[in-house]
Structures are given as C-alpha cells and as structure tokens.
C-alpha atoms as a PDB file:
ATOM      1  CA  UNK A   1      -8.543  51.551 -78.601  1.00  0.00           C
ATOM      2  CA  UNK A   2     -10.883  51.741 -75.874  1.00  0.00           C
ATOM      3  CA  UNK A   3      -9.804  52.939 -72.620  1.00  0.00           C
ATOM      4  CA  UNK A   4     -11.338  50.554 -69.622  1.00  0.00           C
ATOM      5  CA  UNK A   5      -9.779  50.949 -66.464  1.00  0.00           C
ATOM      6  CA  UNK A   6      -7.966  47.599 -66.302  1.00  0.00           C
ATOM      7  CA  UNK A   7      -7.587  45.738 -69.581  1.00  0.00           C
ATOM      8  CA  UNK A   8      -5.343  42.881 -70.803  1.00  0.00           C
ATOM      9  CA  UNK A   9      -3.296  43.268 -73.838  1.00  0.00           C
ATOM     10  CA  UNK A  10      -2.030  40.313 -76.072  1.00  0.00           C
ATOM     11  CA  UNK A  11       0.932  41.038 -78.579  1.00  0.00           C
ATOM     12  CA  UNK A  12       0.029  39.813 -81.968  1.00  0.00           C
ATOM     13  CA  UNK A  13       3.695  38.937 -82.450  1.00  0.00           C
ATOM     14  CA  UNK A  14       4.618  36.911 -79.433  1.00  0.00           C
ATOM     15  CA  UNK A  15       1.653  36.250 -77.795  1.00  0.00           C
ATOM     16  CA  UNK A  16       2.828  38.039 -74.712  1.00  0.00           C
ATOM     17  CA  UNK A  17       0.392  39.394 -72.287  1.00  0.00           C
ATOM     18  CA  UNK A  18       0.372  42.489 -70.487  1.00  0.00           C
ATOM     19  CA  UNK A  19      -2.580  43.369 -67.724  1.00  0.00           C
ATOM     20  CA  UNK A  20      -2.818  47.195 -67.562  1.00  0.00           C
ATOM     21  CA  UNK A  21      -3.942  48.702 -64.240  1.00  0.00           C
ATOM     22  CA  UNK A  22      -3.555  52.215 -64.503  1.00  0.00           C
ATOM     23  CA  UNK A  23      -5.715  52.745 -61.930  1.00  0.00           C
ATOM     24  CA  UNK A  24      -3.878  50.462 -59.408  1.00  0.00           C
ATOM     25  CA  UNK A  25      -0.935  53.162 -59.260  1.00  0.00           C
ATOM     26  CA  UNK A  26      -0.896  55.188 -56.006  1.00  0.00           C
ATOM     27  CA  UNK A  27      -3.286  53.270 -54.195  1.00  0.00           C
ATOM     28  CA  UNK A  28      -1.318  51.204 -51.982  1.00  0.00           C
ATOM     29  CA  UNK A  29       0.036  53.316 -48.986  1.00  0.00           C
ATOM     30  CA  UNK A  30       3.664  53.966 -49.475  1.00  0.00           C
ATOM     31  CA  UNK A  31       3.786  53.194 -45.735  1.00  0.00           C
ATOM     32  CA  UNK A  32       3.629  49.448 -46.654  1.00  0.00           C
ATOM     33  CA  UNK A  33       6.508  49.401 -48.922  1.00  0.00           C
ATOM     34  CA  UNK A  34       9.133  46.930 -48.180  1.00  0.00           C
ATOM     35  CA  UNK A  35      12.115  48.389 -45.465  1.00  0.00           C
ATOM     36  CA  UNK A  36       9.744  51.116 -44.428  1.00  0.00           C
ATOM     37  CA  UNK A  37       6.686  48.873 -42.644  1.00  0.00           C
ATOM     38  CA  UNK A  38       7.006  47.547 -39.439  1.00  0.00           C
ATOM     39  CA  UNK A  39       5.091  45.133 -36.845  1.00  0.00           C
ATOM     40  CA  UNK A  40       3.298  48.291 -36.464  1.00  0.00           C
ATOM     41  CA  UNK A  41       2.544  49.350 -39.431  1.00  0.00           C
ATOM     42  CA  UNK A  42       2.264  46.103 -41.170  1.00  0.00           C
ATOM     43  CA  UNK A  43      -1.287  45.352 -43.004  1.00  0.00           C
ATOM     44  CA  UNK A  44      -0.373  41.687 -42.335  1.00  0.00           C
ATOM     45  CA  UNK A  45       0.528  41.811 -38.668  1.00  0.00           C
ATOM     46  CA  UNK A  46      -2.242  40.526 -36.653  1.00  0.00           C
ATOM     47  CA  UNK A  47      -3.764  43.475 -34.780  1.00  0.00           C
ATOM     48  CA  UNK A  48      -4.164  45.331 -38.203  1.00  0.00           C
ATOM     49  CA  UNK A  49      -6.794  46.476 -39.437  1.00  0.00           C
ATOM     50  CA  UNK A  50      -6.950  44.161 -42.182  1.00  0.00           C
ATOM     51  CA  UNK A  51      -6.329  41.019 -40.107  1.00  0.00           C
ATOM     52  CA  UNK A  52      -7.598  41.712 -36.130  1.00  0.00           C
ATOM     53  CA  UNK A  53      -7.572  38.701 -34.423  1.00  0.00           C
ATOM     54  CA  UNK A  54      -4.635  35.973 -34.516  1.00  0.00           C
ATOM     55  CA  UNK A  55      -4.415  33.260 -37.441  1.00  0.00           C
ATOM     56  CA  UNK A  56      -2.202  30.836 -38.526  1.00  0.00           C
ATOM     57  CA  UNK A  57      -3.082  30.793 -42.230  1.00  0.00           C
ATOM     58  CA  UNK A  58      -5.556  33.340 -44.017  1.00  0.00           C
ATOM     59  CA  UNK A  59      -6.799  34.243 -47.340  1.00  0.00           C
ATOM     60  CA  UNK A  60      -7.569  38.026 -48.055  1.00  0.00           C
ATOM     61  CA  UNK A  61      -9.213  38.894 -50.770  1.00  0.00           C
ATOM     62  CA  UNK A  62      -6.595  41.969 -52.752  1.00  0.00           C
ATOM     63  CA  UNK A  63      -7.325  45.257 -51.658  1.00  0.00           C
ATOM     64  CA  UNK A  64      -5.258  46.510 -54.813  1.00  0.00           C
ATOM     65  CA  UNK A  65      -6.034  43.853 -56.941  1.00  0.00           C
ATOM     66  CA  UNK A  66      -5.015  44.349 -61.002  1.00  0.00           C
ATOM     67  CA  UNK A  67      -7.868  42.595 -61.913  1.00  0.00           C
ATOM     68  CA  UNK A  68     -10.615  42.612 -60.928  1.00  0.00           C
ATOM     69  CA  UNK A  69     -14.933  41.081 -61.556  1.00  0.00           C
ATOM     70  CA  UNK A  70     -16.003  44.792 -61.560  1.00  0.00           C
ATOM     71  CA  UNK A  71     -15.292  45.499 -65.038  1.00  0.00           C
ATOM     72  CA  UNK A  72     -17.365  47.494 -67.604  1.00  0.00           C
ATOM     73  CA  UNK A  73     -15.766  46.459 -70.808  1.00  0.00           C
ATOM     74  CA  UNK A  74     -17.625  42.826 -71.236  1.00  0.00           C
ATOM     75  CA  UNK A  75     -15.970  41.802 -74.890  1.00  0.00           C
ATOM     76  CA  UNK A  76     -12.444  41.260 -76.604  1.00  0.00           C
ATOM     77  CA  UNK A  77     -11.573  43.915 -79.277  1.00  0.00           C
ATOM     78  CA  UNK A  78      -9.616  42.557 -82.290  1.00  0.00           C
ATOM     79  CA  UNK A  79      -8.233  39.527 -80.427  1.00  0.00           C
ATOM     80  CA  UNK A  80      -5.852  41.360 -78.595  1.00  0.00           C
ATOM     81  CA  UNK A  81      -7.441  43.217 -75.904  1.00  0.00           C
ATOM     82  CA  UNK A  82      -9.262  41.509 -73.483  1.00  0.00           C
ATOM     83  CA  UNK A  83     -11.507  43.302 -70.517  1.00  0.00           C
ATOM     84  CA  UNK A  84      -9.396  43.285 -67.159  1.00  0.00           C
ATOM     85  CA  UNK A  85     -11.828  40.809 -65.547  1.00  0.00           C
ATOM     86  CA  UNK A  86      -9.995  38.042 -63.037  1.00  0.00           C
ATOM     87  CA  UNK A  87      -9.973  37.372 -59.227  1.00  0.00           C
ATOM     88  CA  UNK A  88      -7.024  38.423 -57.230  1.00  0.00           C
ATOM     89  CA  UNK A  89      -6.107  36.937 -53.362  1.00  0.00           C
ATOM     90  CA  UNK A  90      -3.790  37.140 -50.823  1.00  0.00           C
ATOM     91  CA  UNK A  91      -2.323  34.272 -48.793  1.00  0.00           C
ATOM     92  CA  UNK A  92      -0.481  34.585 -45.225  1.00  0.00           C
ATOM     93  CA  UNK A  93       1.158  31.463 -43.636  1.00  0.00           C
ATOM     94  CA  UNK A  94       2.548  32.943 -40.840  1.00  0.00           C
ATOM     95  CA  UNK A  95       1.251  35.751 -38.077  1.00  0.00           C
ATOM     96  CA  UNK A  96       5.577  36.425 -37.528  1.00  0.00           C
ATOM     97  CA  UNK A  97       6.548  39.500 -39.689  1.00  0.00           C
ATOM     98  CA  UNK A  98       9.822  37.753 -39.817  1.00  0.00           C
ATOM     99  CA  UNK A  99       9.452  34.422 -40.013  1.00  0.00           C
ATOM    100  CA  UNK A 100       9.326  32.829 -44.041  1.00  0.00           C
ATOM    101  CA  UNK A 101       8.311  29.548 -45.700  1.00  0.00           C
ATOM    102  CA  UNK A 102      11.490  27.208 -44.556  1.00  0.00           C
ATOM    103  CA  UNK A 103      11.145  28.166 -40.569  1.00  0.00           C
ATOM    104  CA  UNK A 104       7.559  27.912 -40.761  1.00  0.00           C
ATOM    105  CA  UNK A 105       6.155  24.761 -38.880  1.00  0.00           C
ATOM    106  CA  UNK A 106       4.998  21.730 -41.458  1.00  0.00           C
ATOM    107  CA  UNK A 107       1.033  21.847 -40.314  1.00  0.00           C
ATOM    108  CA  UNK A 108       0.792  25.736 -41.169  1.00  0.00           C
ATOM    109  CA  UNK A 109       2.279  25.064 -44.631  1.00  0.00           C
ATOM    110  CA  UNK A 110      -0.378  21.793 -45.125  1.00  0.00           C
ATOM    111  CA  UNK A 111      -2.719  24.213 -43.986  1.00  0.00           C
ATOM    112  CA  UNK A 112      -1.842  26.348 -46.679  1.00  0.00           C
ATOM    113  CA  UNK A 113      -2.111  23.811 -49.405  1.00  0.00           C
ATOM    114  CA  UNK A 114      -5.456  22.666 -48.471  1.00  0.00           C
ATOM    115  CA  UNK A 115      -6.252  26.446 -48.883  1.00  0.00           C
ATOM    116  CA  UNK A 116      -4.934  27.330 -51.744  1.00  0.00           C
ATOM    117  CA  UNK A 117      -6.634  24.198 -53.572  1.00  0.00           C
ATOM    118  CA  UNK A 118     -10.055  24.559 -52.029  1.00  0.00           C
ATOM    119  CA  UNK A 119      -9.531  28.424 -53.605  1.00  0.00           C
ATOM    120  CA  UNK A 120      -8.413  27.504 -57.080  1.00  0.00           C
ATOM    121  CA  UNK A 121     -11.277  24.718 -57.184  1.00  0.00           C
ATOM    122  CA  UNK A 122     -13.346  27.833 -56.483  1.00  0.00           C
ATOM    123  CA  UNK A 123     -11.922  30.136 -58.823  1.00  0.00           C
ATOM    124  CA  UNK A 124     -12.695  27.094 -61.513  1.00  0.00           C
ATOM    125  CA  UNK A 125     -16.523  27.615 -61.084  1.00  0.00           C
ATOM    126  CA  UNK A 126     -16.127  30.173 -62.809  1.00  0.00           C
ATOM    127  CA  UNK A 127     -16.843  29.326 -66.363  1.00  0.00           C
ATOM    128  CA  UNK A 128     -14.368  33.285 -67.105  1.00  0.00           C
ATOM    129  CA  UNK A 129     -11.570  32.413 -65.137  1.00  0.00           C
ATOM    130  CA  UNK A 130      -9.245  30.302 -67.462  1.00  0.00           C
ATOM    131  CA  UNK A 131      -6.149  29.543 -65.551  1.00  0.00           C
ATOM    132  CA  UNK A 132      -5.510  29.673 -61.375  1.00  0.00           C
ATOM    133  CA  UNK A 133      -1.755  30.601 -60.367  1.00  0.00           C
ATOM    134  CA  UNK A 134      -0.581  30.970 -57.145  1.00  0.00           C
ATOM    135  CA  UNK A 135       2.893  32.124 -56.043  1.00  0.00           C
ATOM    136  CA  UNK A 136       5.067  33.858 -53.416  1.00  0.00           C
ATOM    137  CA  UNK A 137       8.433  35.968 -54.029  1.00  0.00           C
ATOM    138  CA  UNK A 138      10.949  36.443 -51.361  1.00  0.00           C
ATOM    139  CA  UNK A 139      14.086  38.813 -51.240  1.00  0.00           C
ATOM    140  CA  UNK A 140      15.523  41.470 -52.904  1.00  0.00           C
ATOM    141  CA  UNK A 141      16.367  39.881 -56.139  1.00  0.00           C
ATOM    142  CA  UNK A 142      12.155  39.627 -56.853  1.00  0.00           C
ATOM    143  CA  UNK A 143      11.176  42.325 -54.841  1.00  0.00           C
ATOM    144  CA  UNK A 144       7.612  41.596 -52.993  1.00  0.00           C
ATOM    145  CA  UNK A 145       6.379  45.101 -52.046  1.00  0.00           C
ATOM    146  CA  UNK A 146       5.680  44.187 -48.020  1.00  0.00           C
ATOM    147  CA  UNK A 147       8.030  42.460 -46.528  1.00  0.00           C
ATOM    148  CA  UNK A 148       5.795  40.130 -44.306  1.00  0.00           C
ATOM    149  CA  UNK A 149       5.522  36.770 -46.024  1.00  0.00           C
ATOM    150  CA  UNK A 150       3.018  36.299 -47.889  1.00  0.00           C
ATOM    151  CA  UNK A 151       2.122  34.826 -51.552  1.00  0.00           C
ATOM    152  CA  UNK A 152      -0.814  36.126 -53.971  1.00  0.00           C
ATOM    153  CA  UNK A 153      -3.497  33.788 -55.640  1.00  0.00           C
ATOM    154  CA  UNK A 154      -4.421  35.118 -59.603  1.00  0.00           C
ATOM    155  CA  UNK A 155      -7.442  34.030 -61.528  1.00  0.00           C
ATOM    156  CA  UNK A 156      -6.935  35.002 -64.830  1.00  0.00           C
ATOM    157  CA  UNK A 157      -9.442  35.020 -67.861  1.00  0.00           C
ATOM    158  CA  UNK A 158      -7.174  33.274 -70.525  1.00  0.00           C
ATOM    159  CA  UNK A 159      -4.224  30.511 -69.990  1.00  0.00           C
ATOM    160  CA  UNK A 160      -0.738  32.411 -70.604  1.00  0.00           C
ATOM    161  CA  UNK A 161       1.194  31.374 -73.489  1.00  0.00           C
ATOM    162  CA  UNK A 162       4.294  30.475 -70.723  1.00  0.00           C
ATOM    163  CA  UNK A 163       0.986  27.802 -69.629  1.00  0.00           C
ATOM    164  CA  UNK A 164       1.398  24.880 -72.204  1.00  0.00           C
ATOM    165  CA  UNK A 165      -1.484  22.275 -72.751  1.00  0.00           C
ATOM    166  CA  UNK A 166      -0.388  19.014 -72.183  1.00  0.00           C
ATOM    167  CA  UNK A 167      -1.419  16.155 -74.912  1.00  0.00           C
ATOM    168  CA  UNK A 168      -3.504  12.882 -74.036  1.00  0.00           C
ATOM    169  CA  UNK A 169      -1.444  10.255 -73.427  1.00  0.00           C
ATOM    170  CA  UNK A 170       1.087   9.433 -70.970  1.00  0.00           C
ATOM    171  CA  UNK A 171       2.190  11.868 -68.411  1.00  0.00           C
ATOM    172  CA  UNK A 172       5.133  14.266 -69.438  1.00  0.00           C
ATOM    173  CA  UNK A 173       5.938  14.506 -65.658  1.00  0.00           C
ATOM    174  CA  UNK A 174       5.333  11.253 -64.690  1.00  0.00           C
ATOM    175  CA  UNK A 175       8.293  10.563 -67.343  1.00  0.00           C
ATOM    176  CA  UNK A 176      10.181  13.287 -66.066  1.00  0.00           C
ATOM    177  CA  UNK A 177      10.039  12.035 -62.521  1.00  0.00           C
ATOM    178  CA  UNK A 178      11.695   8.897 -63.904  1.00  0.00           C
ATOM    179  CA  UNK A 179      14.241  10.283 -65.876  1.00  0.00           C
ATOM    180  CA  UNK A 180      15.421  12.543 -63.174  1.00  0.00           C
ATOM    181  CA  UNK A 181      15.929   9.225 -61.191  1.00  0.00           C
ATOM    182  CA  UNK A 182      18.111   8.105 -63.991  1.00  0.00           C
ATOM    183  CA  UNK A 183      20.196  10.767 -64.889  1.00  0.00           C
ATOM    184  CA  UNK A 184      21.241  11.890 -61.092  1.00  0.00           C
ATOM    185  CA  UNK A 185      18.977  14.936 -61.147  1.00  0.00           C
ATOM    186  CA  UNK A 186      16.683  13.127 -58.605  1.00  0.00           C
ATOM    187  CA  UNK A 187      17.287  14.960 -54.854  1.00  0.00           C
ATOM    188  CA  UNK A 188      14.977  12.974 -52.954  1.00  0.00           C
ATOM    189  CA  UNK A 189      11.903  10.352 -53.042  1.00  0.00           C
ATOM    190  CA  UNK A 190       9.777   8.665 -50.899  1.00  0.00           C
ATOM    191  CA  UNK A 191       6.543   6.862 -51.200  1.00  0.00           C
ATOM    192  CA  UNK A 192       4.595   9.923 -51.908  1.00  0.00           C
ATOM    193  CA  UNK A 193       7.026  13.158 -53.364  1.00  0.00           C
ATOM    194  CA  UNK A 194       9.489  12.959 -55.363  1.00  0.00           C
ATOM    195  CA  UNK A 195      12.115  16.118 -55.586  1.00  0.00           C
ATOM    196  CA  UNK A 196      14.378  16.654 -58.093  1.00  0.00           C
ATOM    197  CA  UNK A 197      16.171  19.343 -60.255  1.00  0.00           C
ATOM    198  CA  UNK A 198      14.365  19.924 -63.902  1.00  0.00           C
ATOM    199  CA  UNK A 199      16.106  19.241 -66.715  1.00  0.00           C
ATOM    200  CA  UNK A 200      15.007  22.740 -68.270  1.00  0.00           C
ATOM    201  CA  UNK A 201      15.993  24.685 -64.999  1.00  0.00           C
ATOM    202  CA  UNK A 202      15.818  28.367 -64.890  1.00  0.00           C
ATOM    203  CA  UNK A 203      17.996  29.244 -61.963  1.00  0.00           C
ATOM    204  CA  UNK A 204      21.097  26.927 -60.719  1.00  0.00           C
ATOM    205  CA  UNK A 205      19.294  25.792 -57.848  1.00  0.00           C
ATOM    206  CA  UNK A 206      15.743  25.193 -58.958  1.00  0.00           C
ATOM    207  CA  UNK A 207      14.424  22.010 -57.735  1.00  0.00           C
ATOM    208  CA  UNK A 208      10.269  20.785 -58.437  1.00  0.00           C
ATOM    209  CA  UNK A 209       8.079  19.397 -55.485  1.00  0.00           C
ATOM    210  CA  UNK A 210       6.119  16.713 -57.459  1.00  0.00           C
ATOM    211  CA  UNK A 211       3.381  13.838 -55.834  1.00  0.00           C
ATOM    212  CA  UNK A 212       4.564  10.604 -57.359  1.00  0.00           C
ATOM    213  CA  UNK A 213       0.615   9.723 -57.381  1.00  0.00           C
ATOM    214  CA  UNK A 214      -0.878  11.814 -61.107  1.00  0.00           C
ATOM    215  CA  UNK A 215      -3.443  14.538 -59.839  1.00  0.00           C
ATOM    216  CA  UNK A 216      -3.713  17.564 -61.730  1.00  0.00           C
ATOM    217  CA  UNK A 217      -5.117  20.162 -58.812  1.00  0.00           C
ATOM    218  CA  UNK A 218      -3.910  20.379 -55.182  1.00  0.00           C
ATOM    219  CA  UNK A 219      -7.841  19.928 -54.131  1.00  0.00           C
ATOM    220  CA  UNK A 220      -8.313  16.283 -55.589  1.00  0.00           C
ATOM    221  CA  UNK A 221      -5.845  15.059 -53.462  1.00  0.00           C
ATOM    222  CA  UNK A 222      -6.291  13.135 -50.282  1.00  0.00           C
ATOM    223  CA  UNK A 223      -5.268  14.989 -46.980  1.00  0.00           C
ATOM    224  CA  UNK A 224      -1.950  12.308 -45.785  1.00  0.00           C
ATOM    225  CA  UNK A 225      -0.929  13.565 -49.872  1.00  0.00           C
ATOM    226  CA  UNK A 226      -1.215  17.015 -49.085  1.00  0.00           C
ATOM    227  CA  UNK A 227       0.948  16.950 -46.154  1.00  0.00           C
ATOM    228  CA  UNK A 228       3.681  14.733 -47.928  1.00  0.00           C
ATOM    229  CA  UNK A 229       4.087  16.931 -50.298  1.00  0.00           C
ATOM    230  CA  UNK A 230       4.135  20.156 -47.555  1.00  0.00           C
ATOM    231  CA  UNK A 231       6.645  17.896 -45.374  1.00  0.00           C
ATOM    232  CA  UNK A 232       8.980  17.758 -48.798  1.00  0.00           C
ATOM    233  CA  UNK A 233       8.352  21.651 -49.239  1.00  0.00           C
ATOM    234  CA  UNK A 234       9.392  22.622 -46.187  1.00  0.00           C
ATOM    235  CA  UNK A 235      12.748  21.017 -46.158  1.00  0.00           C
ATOM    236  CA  UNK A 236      13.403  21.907 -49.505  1.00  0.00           C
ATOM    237  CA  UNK A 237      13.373  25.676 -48.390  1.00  0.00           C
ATOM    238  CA  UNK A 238      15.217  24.251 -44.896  1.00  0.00           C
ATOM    239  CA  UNK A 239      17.554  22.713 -47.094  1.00  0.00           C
ATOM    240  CA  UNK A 240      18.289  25.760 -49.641  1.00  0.00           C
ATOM    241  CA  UNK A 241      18.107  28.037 -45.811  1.00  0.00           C
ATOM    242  CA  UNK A 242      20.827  26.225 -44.426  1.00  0.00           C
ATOM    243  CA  UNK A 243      23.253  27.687 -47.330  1.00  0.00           C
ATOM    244  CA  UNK A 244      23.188  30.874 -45.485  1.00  0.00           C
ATOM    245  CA  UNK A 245      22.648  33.421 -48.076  1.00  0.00           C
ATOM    246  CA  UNK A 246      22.350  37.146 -47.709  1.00  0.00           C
ATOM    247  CA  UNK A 247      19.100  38.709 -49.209  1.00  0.00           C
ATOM    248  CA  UNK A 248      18.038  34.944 -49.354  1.00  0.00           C
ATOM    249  CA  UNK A 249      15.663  35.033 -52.996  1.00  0.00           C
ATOM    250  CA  UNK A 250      13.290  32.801 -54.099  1.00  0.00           C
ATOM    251  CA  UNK A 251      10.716  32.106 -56.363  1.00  0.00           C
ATOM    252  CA  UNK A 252       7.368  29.665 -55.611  1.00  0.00           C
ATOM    253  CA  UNK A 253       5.238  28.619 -58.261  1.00  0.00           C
ATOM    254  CA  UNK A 254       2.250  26.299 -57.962  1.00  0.00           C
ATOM    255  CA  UNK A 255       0.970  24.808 -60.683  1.00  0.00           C
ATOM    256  CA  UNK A 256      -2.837  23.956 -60.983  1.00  0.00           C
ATOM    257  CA  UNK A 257      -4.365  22.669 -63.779  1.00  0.00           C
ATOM    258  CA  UNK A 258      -5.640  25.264 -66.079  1.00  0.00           C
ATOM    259  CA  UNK A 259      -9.061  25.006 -67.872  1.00  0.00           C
ATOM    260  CA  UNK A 260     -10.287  23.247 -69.579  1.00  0.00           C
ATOM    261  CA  UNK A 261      -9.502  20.550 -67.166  1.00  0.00           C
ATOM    262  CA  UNK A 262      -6.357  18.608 -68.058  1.00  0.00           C
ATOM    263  CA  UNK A 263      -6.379  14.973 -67.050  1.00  0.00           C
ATOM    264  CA  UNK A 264      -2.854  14.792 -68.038  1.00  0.00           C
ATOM    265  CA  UNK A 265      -1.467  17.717 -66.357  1.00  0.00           C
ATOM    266  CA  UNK A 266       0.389  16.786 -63.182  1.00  0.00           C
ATOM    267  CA  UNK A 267       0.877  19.187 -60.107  1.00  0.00           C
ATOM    268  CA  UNK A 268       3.796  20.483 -58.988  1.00  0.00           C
ATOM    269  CA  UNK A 269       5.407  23.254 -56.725  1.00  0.00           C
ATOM    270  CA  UNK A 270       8.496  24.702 -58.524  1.00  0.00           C
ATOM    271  CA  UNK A 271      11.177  26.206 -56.216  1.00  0.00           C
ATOM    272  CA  UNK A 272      13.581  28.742 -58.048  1.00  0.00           C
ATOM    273  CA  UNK A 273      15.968  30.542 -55.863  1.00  0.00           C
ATOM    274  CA  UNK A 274      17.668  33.501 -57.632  1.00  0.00           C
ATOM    275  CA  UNK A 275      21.018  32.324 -56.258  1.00  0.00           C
ATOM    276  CA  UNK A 276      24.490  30.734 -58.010  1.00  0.00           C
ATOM    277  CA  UNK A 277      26.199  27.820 -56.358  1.00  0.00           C
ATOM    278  CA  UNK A 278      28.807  30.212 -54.722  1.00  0.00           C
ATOM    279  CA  UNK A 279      25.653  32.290 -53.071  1.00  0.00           C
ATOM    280  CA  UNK A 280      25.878  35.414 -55.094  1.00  0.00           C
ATOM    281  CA  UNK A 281      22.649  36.532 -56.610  1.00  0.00           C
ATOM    282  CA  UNK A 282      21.517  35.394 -60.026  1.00  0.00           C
ATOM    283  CA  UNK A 283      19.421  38.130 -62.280  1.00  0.00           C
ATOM    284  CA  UNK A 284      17.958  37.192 -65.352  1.00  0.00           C
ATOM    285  CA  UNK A 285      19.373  38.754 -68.762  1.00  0.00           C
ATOM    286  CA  UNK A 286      18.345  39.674 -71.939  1.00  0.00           C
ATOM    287  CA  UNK A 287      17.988  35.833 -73.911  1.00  0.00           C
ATOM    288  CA  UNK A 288      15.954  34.786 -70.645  1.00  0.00           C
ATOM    289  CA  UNK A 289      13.807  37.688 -70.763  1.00  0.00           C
ATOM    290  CA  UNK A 290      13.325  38.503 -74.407  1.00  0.00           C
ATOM    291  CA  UNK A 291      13.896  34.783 -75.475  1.00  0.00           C
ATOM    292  CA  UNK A 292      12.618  32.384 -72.562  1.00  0.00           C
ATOM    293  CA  UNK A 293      15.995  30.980 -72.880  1.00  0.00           C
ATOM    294  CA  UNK A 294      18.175  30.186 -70.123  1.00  0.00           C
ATOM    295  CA  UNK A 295      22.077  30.022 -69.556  1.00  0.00           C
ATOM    296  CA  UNK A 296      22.905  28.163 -66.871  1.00  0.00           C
ATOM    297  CA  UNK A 297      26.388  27.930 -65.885  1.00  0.00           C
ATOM    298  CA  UNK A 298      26.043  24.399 -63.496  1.00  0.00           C
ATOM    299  CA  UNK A 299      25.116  20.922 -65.204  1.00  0.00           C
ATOM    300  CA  UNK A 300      22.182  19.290 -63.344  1.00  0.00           C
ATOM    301  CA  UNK A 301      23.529  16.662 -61.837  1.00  0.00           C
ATOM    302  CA  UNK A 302      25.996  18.636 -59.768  1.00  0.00           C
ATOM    303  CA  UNK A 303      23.276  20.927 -58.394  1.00  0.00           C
ATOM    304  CA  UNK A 304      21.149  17.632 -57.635  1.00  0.00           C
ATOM    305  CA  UNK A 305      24.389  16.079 -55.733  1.00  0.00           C
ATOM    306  CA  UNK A 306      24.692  19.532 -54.136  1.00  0.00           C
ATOM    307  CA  UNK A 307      21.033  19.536 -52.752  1.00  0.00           C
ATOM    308  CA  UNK A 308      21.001  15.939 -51.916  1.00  0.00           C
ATOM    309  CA  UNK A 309      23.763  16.278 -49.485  1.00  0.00           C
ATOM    310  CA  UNK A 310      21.932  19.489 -48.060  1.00  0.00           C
ATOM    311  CA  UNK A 311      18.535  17.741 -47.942  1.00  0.00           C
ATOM    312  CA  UNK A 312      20.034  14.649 -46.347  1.00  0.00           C
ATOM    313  CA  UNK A 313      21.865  17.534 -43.485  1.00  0.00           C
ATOM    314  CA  UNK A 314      18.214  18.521 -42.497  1.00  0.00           C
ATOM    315  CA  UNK A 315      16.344  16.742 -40.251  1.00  0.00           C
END
C-alpha cells in the first residue's frame, strides 16, 4: 500500500470510508481545545490573528484541513484507496464566543445560507469534488474541538455510501413532506418551509428544515426562500433552546445535492439533537453505529406534538 500523506480508504465489505490524515495530528495548538480557549485565546474571536477585524459571518479556508488539493498521489489503487484530495472550510456565524445558532439574530443565519450555497456551487466547479457537506456540532455529546460556534464545509472526491442517489421521478421528499402532514409528524408549515419530524429519525428529537418549493442546492434558490427557510431554522433551535438542557447537543446537517447533479434531490437542513424527551443525553450504540440502525424509544407523533407546542411557545 502506498503511503501518501492523506489518503481515503474504502472497505471492500461495507463500503465504509475512512480519510486518513496522519499528518493532521499535533498540528492544531492544544491551546484551542475546547474548555481551555478563551476570548483571548480564541482563533475565532475577532481580534485574532486569523480573523482581525469584526464580521458577522465568515468563511475561512481550514488551517488543519484532512484533505486537502495539495496531494501527490493523483490515482485510485485497487478501488479502495483513493488520494486524499478534497477542499475543507470553516464557517463562523457569530463574532460572540458564547453565543450559538438559536440566539443568533435571523439575518446573520440568512447570511450564512447564502454563503454556504454560493461555496458549495463553487466547490461543484470542480469536476474532482463529488459531494459538498456542510455541518456544525454543538455540546459535549459531539464534541467540536473549539468551543466558539462554528460549522465546517467538506468537499469530498466521491459521494459517501450514507449519500443515496435519488431515482427520476417524483420527489421522495416532496412525498415525505406530505405524509408527515398526514400522519401528525408535521411541526410546522407555512407558505415556504415546512418542518417536521422524519419518519426514519435518528435521535428522539430530530426534526428536518425542508422548502416546500423542489430545489436541490441552497444557491438556486431565490433570496425571500433563503430567509424562510433561515426564519424556520432559527426557531427550530429557539424552540429545542427553550427545553433548557444542560450540555445542550446538537447535530446540523445540510444537504446539497451531490454530483452528478440530481434534479430530484430536494434540500434540506436536518436538526438532530443528542437529547431524550426527559433531557438526558442520548449516545449512539452499537446497532446504530455498526448497523445504521436506530432504536428509538418515542413514536413520532408524540415528539412532533411535543415540538409543535414548543414551536408555537416561541415567538
């Protein structure tokens, strides 16, 4: 086996996927490491180095990044390793070390959506880059190593098997979006967003931020779209605030298109907080981890009723 110094590795029995970045270890100052950084110390604080002057929202390209376009091994090797070649960014919503996603004002997180499409439409001109995911982590439960919020933006050079192609025909989540409505899983709708808790949830609480309107990227929609959908984001994570957990955990996932382009694939935002009804954490075990499959101790509809009465509590 060759030995680059990043390089992707895809299990012949389960198609899983594993980026190695062996060079990636130790590079990051310890400094930064979540409980230990402060306003200070804080990369992400304006007045860093890294970020000088004030903003409201910024992409960085990673200064650690486990992939990377610098990459001297230019061909796949028996169909299961592939050369670590991808684009790695970092996004920042808010200047506040302290502040997160649900206390953040609604034109900052629009802001934010307009970026991250306009970055994943770049990432796409790319004829290596195969699939674009964004995402942010929050809390303990995930784990992000500085504690100032802040998401990452991956370009990576083949679509992940957990990425599944959508067929031509109808939409799947156009369906979904009316089925949710119909079996009391729907949360909220308006004109534009729908929100509602998946029938193939992966956490108690995990609710999907959907446009009603079919667009498969973020950057093909109009701008009064964009901010629906940020307006419905941010009181989701109001709404799942209000609960009042310690170590409050999430998951963010937003879900472009991946090549080739999918006109049936429909963007969404998928909220997972790691938390049970009663508040207490919720950690993934061995059948979701080895198995992709999920036990989940709450039927749908009563976490939809839940989160309805929560979402109709926040202004």
């Amino acid at each position: 086996m060759p030995a680059p110094s990043t390089f992707i590795a895809i299990s012949g029995h389960s198609k899983d996927v594993t980026i190695y970045a062996p060079e990636r270890a130790g590079l990051r100052p310890f400094k930064h490491d979540r409980g230990l950084a402060t306003e200070r110390t804080c990369p992400f604080c304006p007045g860093s180095a890294e970020l000088p002057e004030p903003f409201d929202v910024v992409l960085l390209e990673n200064k650690f990044p486990s992939l990377s376009t610098d990459t001297d091994w230019g061909t796949p090797q028996e169909n299961r390793l592939l050369p670590g070649y991808g684009k790695q960014d970092v996004f920042l919503y808010s200047p506040d070390h302290h502040r997160r996603l649900h206390d953040t004002p609604v034109s900052n997180v629009a802001a934010l959506l307009t970026l991250l499409g306009e970055r994943v439409a770049g990432y796409y001109r790319d004829e290596r880059i195969q699939h674009a995911f964004a995402f942010e982590v929050s809390g303990g439960v995930f784990g992000p190593t500085i504690e100032h919020p802040h998401g990452q933006v991956f370009g990576l050079p083949l679509i992940p098997p957990g990425v599944r192609l959508v067929p031509d025909g109808p939409c799947l989540t156009c369906e979904e979006i009316r089925q949710a409505a119909t079996e009391g899983r729907l949360v909220a709708r308006d004109e534009l967003v729908s929100v509602y808790v998946p029938l193939t949830a992966r956490a108690p609480l995990e609710l999907w931020v959907v446009p009603n309107a079919h667009a498969p990227d973020l950057w093909m929609m109009p701008d009064h779209q964009v901010t629906a959908i940020a307006a419905a984001l941010s009181r989701t994570m109001r709404a799942f605030a209000s609960f009042g957990w310690p170590d409050f955990s999430y998951m963010i996932a937003y879900r472009h298109a991946p090549r080739p382009r999918q006109s049936g694939w429909h963007f969404r935002i998928e909220v997972c907080p790691a938390h049970r009804l009663n508040g207490a954490h919720k950690y993934f075990g061995a059948m979701e981890i080895a198995l992709g499959v999920f036990l989940m101790p709450t039927d749908p509809r009563s976490a939809a009723t839940l989160l309805r009465n929560r979402w109709d509590d926040i202004a």
